[in-house]
PDB file of N, CA and C in Angstrom:
ATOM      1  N   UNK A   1      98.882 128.169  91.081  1.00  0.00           N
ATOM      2  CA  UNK A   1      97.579 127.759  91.555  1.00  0.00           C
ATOM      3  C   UNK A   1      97.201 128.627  92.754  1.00  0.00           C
ATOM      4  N   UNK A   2      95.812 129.379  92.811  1.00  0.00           N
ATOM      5  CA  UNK A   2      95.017 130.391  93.960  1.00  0.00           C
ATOM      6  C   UNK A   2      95.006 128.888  95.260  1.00  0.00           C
ATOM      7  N   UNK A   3      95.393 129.162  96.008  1.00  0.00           N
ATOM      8  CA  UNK A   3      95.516 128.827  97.879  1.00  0.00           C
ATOM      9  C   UNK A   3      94.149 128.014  97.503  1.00  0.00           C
ATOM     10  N   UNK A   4      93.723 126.854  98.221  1.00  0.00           N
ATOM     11  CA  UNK A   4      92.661 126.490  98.189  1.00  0.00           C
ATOM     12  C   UNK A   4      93.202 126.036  99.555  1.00  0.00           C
ATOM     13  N   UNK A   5      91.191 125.391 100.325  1.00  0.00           N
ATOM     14  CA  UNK A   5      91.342 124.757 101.745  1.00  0.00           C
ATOM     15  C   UNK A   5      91.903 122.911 101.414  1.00  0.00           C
ATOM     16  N   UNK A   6      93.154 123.071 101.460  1.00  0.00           N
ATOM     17  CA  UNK A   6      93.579 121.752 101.106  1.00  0.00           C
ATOM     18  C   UNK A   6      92.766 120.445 102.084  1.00  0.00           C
ATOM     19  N   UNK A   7      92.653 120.764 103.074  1.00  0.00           N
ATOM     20  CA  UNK A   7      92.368 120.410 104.328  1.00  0.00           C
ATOM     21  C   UNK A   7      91.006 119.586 103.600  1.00  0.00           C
ATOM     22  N   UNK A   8      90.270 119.971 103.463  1.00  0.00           N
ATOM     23  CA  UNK A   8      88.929 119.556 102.677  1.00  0.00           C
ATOM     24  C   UNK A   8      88.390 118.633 101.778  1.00  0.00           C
ATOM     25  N   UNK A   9      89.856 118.467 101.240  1.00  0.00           N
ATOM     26  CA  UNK A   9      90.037 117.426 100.424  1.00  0.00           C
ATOM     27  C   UNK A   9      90.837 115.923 101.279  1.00  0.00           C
ATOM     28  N   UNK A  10      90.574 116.063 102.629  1.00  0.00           N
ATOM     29  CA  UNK A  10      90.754 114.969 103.249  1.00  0.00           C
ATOM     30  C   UNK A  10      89.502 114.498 104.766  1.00  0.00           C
ATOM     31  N   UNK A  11      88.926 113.358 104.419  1.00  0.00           N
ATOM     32  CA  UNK A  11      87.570 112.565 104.887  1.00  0.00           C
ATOM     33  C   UNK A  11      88.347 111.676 106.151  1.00  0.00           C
ATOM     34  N   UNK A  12      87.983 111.752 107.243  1.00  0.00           N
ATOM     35  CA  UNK A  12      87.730 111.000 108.074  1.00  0.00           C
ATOM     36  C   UNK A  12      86.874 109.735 108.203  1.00  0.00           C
ATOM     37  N   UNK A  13      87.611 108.205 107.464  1.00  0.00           N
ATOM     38  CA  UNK A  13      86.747 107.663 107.308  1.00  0.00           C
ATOM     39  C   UNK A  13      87.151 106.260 108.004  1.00  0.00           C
ATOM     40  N   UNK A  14      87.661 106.620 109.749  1.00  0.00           N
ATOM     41  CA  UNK A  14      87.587 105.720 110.325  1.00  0.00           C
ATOM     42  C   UNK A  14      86.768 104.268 110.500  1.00  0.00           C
ATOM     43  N   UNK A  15      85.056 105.039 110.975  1.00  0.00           N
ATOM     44  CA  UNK A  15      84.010 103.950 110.982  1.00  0.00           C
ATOM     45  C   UNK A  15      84.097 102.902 109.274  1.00  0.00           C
ATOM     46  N   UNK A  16      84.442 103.829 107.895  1.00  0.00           N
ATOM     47  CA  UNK A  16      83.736 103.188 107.172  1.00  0.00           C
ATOM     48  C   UNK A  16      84.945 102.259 106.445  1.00  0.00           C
ATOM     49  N   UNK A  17      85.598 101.763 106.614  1.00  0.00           N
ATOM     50  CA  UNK A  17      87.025 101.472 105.815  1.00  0.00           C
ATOM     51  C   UNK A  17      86.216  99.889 105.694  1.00  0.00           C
ATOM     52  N   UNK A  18      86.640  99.536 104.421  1.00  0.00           N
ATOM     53  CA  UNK A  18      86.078  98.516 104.424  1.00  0.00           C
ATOM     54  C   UNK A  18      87.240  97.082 104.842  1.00  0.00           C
ATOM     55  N   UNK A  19      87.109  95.954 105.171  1.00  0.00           N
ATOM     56  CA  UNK A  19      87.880  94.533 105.726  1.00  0.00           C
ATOM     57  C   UNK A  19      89.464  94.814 105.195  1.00  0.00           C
ATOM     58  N   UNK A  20      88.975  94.433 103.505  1.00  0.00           N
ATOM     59  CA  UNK A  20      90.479  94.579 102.590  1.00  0.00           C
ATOM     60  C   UNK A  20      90.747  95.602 103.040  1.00  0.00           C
ATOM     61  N   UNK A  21      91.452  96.669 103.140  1.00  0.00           N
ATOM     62  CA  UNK A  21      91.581  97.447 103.380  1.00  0.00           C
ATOM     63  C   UNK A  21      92.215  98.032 104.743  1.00  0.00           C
ATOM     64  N   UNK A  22      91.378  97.853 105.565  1.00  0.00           N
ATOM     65  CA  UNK A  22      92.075  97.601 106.646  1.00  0.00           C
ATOM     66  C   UNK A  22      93.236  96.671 107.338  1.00  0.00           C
ATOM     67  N   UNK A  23      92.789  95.294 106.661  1.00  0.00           N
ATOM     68  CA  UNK A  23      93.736  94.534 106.755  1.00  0.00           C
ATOM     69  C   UNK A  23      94.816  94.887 106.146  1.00  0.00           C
ATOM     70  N   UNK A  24      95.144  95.534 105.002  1.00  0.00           N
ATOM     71  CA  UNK A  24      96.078  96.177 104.152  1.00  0.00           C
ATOM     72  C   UNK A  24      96.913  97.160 104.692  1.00  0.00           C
ATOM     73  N   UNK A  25      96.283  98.083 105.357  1.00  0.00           N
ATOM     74  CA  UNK A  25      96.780  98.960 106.511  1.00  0.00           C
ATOM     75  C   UNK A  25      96.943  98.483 107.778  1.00  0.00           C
ATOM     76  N   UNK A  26      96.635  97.165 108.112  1.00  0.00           N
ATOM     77  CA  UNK A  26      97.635  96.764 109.214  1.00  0.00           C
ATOM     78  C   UNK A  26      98.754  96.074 108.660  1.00  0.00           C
ATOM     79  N   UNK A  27      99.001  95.490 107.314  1.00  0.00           N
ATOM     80  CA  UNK A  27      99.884  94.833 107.185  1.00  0.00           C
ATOM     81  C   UNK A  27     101.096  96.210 107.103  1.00  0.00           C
ATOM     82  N   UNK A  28     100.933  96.923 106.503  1.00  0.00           N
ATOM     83  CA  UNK A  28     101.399  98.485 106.508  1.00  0.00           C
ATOM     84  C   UNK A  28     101.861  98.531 108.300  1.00  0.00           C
ATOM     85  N   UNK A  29     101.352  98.755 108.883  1.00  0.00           N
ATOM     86  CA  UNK A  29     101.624  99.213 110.246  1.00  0.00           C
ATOM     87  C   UNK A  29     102.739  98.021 110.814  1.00  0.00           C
ATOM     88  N   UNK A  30     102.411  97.048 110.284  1.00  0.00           N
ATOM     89  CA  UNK A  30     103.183  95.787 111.020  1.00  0.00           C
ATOM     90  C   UNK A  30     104.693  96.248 110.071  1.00  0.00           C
ATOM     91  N   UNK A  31     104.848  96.265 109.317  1.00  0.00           N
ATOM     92  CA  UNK A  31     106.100  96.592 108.342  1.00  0.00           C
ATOM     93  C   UNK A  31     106.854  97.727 109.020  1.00  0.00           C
ATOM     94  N   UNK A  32     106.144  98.802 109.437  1.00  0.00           N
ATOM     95  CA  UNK A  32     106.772 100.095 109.599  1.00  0.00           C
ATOM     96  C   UNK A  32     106.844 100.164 110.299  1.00  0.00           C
ATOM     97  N   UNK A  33     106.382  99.380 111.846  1.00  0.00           N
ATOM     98  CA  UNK A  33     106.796  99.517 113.029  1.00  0.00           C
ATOM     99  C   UNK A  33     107.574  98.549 113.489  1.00  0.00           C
ATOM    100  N   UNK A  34     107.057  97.154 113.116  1.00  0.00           N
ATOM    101  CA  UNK A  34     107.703  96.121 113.628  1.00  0.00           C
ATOM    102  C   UNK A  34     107.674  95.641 115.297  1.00  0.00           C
ATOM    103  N   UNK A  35     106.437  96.297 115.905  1.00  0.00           N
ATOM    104  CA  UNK A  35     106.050  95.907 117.082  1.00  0.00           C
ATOM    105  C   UNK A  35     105.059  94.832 117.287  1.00  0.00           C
ATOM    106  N   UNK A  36     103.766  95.001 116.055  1.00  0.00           N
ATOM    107  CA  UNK A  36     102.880  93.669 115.997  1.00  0.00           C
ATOM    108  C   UNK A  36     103.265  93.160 115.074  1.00  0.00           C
ATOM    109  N   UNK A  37     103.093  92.000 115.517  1.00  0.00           N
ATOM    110  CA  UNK A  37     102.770  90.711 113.550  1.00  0.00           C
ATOM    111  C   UNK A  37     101.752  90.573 113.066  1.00  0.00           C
ATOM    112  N   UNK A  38     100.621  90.747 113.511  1.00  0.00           N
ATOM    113  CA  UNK A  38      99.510  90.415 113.598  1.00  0.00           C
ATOM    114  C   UNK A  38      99.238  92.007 112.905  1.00  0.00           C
ATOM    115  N   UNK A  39      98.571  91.614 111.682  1.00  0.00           N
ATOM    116  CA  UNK A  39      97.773  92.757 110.846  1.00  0.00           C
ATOM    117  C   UNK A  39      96.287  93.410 111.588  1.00  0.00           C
ATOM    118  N   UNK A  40      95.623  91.992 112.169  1.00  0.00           N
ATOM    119  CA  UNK A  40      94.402  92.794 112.808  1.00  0.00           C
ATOM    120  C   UNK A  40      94.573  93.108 113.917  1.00  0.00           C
ATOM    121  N   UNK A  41      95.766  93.067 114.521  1.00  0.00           N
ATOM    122  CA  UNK A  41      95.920  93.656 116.191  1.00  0.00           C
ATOM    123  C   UNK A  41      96.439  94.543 115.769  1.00  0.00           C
ATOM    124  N   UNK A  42      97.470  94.861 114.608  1.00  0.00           N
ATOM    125  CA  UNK A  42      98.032  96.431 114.532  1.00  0.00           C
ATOM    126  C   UNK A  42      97.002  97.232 114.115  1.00  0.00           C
ATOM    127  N   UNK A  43      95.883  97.046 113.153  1.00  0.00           N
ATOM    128  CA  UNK A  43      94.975  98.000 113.145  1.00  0.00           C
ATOM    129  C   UNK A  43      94.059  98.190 114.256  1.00  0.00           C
ATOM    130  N   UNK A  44      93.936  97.140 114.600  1.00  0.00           N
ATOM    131  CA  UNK A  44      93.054  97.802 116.176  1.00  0.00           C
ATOM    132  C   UNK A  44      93.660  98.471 117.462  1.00  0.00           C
ATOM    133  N   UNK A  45      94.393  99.086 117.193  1.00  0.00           N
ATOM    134  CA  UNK A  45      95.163 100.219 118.004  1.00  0.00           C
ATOM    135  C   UNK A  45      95.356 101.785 117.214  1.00  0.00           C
ATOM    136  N   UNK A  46      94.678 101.863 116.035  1.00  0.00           N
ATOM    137  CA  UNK A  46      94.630 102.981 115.073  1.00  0.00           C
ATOM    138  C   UNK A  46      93.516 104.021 115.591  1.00  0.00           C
ATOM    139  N   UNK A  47      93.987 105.058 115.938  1.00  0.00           N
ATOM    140  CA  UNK A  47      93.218 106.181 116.556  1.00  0.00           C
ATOM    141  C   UNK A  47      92.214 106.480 115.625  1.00  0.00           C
ATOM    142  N   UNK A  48      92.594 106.729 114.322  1.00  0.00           N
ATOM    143  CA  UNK A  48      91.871 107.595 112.936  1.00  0.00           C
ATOM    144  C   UNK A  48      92.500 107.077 111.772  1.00  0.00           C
ATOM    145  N   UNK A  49      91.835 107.148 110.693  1.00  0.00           N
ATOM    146  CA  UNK A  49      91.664 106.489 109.234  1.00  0.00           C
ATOM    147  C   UNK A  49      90.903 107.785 108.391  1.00  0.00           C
ATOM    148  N   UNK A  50      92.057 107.867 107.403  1.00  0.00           N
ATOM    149  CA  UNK A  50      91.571 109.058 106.664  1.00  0.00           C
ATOM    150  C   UNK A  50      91.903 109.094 105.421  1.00  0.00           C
ATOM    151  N   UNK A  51      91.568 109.542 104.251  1.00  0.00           N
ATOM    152  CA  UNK A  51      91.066 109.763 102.796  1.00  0.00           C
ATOM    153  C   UNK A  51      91.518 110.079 102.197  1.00  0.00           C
ATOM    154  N   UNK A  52      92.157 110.626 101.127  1.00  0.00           N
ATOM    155  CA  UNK A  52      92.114 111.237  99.895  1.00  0.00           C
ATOM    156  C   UNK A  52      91.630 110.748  98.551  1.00  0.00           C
ATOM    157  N   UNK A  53      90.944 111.716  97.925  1.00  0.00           N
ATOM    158  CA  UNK A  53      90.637 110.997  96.763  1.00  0.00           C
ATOM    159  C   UNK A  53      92.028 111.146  95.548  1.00  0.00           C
ATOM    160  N   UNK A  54      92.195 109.989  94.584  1.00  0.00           N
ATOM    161  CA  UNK A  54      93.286 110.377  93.541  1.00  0.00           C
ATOM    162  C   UNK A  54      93.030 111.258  92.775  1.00  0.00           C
ATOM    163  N   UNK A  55      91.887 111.723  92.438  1.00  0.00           N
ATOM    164  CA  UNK A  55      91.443 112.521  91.727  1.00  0.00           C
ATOM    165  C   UNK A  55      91.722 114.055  92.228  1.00  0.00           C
ATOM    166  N   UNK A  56      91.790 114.250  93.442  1.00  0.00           N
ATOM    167  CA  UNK A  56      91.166 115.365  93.918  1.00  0.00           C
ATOM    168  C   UNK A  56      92.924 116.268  93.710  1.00  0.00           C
ATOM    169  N   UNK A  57      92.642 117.438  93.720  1.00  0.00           N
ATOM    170  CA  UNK A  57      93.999 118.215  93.399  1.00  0.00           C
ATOM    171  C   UNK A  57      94.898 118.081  94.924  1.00  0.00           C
ATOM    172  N   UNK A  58      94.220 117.597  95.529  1.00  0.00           N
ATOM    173  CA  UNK A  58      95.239 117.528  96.709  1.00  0.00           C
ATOM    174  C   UNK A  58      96.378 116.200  96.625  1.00  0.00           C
ATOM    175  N   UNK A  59      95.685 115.472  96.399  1.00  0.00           N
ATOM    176  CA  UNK A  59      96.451 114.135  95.755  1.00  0.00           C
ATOM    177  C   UNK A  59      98.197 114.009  94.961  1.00  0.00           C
ATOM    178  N   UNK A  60      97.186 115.480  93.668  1.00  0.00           N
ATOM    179  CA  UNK A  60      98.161 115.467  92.655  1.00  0.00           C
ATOM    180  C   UNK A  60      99.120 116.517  93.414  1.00  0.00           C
ATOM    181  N   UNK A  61      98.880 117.694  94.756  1.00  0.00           N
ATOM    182  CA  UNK A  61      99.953 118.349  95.235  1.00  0.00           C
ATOM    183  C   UNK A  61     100.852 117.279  95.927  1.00  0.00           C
ATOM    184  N   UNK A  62     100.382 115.952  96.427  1.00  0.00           N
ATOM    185  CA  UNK A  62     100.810 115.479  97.459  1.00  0.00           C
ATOM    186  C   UNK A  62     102.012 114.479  96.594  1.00  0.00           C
ATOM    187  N   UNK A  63     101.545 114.446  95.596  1.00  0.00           N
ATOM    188  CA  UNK A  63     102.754 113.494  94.448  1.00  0.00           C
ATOM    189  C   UNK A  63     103.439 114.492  94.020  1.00  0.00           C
ATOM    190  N   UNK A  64     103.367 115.553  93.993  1.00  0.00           N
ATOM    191  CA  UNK A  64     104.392 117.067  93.627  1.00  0.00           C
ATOM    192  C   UNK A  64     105.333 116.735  95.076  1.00  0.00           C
ATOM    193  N   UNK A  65     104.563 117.052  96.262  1.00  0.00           N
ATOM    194  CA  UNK A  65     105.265 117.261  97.377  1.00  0.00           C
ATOM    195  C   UNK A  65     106.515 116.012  97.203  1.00  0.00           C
ATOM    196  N   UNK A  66     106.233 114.961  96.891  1.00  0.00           N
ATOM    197  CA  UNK A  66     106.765 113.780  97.137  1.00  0.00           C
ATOM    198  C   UNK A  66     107.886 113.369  96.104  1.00  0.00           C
ATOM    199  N   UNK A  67     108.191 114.724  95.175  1.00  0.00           N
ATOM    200  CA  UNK A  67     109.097 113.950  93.728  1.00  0.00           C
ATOM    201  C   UNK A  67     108.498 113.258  92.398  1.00  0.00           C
ATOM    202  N   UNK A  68     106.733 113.507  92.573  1.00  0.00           N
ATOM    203  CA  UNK A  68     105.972 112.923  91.650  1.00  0.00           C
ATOM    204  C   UNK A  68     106.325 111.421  91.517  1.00  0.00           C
ATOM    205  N   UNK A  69     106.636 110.506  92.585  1.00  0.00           N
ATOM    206  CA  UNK A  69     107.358 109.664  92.989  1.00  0.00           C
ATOM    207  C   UNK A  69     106.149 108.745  93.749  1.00  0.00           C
ATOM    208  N   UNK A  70     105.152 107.955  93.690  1.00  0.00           N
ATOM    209  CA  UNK A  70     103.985 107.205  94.378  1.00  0.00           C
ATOM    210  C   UNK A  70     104.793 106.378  95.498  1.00  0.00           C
ATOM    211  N   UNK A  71     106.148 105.451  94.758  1.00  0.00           N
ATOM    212  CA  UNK A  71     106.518 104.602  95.905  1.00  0.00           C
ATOM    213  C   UNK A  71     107.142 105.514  96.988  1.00  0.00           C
ATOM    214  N   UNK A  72     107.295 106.776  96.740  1.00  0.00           N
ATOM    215  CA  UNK A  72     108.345 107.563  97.649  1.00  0.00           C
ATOM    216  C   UNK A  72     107.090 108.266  98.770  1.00  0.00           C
ATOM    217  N   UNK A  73     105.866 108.607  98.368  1.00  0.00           N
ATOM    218  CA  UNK A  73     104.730 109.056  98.480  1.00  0.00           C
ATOM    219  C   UNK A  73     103.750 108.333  99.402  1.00  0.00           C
ATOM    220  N   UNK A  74     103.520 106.708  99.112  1.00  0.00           N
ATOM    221  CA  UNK A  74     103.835 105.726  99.981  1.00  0.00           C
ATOM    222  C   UNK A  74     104.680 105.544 100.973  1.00  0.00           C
ATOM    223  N   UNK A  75     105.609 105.091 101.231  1.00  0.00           N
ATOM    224  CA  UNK A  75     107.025 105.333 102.017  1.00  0.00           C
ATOM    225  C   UNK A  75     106.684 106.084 103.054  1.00  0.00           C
ATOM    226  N   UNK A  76     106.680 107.401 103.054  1.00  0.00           N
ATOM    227  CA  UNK A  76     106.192 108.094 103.540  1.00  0.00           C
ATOM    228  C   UNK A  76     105.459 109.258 104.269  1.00  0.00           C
ATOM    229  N   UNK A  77     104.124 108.698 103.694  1.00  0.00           N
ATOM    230  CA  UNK A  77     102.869 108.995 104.392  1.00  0.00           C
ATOM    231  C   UNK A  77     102.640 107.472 105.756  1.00  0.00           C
ATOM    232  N   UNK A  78     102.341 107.787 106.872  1.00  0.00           N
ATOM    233  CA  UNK A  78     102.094 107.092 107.230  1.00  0.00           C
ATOM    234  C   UNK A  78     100.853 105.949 107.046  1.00  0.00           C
ATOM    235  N   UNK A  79     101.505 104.829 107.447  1.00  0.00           N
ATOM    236  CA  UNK A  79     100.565 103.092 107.149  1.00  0.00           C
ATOM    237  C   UNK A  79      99.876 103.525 106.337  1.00  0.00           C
ATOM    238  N   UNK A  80     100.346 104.111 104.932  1.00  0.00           N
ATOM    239  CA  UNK A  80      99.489 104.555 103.577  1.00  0.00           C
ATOM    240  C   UNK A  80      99.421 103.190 102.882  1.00  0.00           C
ATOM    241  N   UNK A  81      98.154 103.224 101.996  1.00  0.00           N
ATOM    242  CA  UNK A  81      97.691 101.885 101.207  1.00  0.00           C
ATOM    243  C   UNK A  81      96.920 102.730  99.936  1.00  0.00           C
ATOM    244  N   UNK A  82      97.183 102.108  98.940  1.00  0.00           N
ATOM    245  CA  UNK A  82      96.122 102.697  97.880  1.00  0.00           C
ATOM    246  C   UNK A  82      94.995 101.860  97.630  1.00  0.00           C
ATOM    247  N   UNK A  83      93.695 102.222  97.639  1.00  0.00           N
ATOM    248  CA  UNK A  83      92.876 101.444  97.513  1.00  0.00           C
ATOM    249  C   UNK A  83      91.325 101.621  96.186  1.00  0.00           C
ATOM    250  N   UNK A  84      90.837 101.548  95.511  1.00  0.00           N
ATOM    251  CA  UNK A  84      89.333 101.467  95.074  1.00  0.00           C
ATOM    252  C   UNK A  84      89.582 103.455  94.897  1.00  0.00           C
ATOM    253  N   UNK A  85      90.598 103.839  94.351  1.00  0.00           N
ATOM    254  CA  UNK A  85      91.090 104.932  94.040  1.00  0.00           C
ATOM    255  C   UNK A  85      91.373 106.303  95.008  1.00  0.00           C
ATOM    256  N   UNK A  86      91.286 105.813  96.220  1.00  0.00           N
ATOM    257  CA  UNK A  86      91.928 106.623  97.514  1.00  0.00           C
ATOM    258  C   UNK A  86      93.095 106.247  98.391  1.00  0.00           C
ATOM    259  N   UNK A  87      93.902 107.419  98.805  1.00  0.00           N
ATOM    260  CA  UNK A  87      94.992 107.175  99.261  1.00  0.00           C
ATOM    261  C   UNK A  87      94.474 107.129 100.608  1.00  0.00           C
ATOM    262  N   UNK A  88      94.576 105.983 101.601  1.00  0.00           N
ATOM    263  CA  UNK A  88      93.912 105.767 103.201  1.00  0.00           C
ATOM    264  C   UNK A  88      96.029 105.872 103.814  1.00  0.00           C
ATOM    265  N   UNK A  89      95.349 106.716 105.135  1.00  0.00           N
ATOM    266  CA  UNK A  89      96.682 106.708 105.661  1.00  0.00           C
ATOM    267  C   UNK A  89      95.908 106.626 107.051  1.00  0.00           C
ATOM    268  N   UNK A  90      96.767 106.543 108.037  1.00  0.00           N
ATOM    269  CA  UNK A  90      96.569 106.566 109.532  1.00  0.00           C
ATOM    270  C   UNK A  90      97.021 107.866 110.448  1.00  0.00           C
ATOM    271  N   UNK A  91      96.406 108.282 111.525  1.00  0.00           N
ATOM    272  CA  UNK A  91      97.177 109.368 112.359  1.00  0.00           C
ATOM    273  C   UNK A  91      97.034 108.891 113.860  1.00  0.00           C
ATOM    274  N   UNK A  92      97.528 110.017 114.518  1.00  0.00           N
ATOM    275  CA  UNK A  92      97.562 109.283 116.078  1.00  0.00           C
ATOM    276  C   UNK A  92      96.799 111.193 116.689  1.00  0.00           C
ATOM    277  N   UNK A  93      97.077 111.092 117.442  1.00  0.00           N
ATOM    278  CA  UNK A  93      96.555 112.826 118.302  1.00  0.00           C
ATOM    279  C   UNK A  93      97.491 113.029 118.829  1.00  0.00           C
ATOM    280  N   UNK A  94      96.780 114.462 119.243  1.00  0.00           N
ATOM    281  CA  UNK A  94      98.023 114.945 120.153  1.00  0.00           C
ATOM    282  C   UNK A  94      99.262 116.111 119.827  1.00  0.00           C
ATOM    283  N   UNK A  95      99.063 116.202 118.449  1.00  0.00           N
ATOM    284  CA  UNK A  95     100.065 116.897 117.644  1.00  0.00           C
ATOM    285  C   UNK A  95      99.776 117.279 116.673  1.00  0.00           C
ATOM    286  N   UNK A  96     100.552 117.958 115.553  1.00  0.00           N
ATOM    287  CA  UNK A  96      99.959 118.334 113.956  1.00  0.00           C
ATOM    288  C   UNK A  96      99.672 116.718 113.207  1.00  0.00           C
ATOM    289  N   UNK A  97      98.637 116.280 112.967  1.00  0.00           N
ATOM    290  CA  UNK A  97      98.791 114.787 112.592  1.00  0.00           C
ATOM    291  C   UNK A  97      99.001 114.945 110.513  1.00  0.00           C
ATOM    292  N   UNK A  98      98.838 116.280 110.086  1.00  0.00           N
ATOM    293  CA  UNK A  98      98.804 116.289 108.664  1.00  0.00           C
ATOM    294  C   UNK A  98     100.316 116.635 108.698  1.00  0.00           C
ATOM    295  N   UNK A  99     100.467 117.113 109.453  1.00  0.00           N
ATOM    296  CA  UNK A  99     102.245 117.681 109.511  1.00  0.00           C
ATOM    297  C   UNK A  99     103.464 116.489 109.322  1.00  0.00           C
ATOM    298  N   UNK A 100     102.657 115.778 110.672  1.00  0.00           N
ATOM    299  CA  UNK A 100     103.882 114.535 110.599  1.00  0.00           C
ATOM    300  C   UNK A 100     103.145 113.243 109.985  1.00  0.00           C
ATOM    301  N   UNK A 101     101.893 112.751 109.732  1.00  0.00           N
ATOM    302  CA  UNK A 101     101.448 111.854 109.542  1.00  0.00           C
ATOM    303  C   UNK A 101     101.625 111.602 108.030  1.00  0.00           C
ATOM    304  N   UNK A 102     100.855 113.063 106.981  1.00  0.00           N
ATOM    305  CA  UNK A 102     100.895 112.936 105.932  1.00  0.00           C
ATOM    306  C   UNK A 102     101.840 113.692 105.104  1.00  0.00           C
ATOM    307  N   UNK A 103     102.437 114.419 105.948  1.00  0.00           N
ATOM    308  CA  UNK A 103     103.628 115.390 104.951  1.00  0.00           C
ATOM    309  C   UNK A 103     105.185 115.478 105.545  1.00  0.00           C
ATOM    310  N   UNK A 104     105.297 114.276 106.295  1.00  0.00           N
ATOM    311  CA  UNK A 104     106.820 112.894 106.494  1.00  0.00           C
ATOM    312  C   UNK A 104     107.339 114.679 107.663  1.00  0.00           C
ATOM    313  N   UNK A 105     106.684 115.688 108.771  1.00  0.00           N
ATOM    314  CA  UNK A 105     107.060 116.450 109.067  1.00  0.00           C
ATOM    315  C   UNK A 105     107.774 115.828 110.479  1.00  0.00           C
ATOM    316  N   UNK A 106     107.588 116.918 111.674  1.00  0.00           N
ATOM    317  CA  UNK A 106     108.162 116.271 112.813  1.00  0.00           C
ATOM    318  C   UNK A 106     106.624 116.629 113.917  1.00  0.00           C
ATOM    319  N   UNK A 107     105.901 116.715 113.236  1.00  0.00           N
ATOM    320  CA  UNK A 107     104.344 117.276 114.432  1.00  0.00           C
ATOM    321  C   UNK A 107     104.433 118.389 114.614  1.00  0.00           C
ATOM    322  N   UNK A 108     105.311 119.435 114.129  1.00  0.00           N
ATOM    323  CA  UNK A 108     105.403 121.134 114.924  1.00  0.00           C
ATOM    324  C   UNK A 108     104.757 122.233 113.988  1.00  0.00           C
ATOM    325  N   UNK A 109     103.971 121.006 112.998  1.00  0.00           N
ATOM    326  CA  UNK A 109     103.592 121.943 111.800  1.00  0.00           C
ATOM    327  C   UNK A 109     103.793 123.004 111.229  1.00  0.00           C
ATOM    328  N   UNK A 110     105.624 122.596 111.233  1.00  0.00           N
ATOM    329  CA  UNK A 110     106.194 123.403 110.192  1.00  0.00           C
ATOM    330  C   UNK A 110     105.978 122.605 108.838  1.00  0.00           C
ATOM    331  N   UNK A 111     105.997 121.456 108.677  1.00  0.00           N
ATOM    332  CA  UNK A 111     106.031 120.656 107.195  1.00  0.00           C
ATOM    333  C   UNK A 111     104.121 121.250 106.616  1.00  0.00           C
ATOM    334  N   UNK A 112     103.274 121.680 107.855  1.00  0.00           N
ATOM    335  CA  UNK A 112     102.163 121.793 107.164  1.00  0.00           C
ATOM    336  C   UNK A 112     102.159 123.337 106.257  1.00  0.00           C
ATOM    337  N   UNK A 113     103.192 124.167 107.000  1.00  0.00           N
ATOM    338  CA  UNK A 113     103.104 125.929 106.744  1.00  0.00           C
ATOM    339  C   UNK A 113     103.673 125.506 105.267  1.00  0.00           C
ATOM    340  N   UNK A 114     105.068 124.681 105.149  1.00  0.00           N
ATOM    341  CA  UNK A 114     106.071 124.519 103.906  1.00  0.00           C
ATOM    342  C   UNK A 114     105.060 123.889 103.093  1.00  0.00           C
ATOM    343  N   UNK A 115     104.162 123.065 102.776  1.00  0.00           N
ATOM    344  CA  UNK A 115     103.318 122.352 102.419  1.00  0.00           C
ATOM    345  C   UNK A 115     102.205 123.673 101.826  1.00  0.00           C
ATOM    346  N   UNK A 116     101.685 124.366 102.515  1.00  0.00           N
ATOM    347  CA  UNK A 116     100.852 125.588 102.021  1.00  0.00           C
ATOM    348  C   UNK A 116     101.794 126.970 101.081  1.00  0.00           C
ATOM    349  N   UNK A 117     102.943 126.668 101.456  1.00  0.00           N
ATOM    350  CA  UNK A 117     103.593 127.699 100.623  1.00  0.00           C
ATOM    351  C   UNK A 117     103.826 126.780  99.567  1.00  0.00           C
ATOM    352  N   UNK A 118     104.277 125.653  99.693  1.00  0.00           N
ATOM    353  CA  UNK A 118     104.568 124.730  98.066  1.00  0.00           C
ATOM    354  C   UNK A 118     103.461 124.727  97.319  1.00  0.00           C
ATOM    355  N   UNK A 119     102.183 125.033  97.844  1.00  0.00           N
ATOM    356  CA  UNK A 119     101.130 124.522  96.694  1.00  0.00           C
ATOM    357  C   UNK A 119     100.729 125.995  96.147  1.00  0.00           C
TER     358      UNK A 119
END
């Protein structure tokens, strides 16, 4: 497959996430951190909320990246939820957030360079 802007195929869709959903991704956050119990207090400490479509070829690299494996793919991507046919995950700042957020890296965006040579 010719290099495409993978990047592009992921939406910033903090403002628009709808209730379900969010609540879904705090129950996510409460699991994986184990600091809140509370689903709507762990999402209201979420910097950014972001997209993929299943459709979109980034999706299908990101289930390559993962062992073609969804629960492993889930797992982790961070406070990932599948929803109304998009994969919603969470990031924080400050660092590579596709590096370590969505491609299980350490923030030094080396997992993002290995990630562009895998596809």
């Amino acid at each position: 497959m010719a290099y495409y802007d993978w990047h592009a195929d992921i939406e910033d869709c903090t403002d628009t996430v709808d209730e379900d959903t969010l609540y879904r991704i705090g129950e996510r956050i409460v699991e994986e951190d184990g600091e809140e119990d509370d689903p709507i207090e762990a999402v209201s400490n979420v910097i950014s909320i972001w997209r993929i479509d299943m459709n979109s070829d980034l999706y299908d690299d990101l289930l390559s990246w993962y062992g073609n494996d969804e629960e492993n793919l889930l797992r982790n991507v961070r406070s990932s939820v599948i929803s109304d046919g998009y994969l919603y995950f969470v990031t924080g700042c400050g660092y590579s957030i596709f590096s370590a957020d969505l491609l299980g890296g350490t923030a030094d965006g080396e997992a993002e360079r290995k990630f562009e040579e895998f596809i």
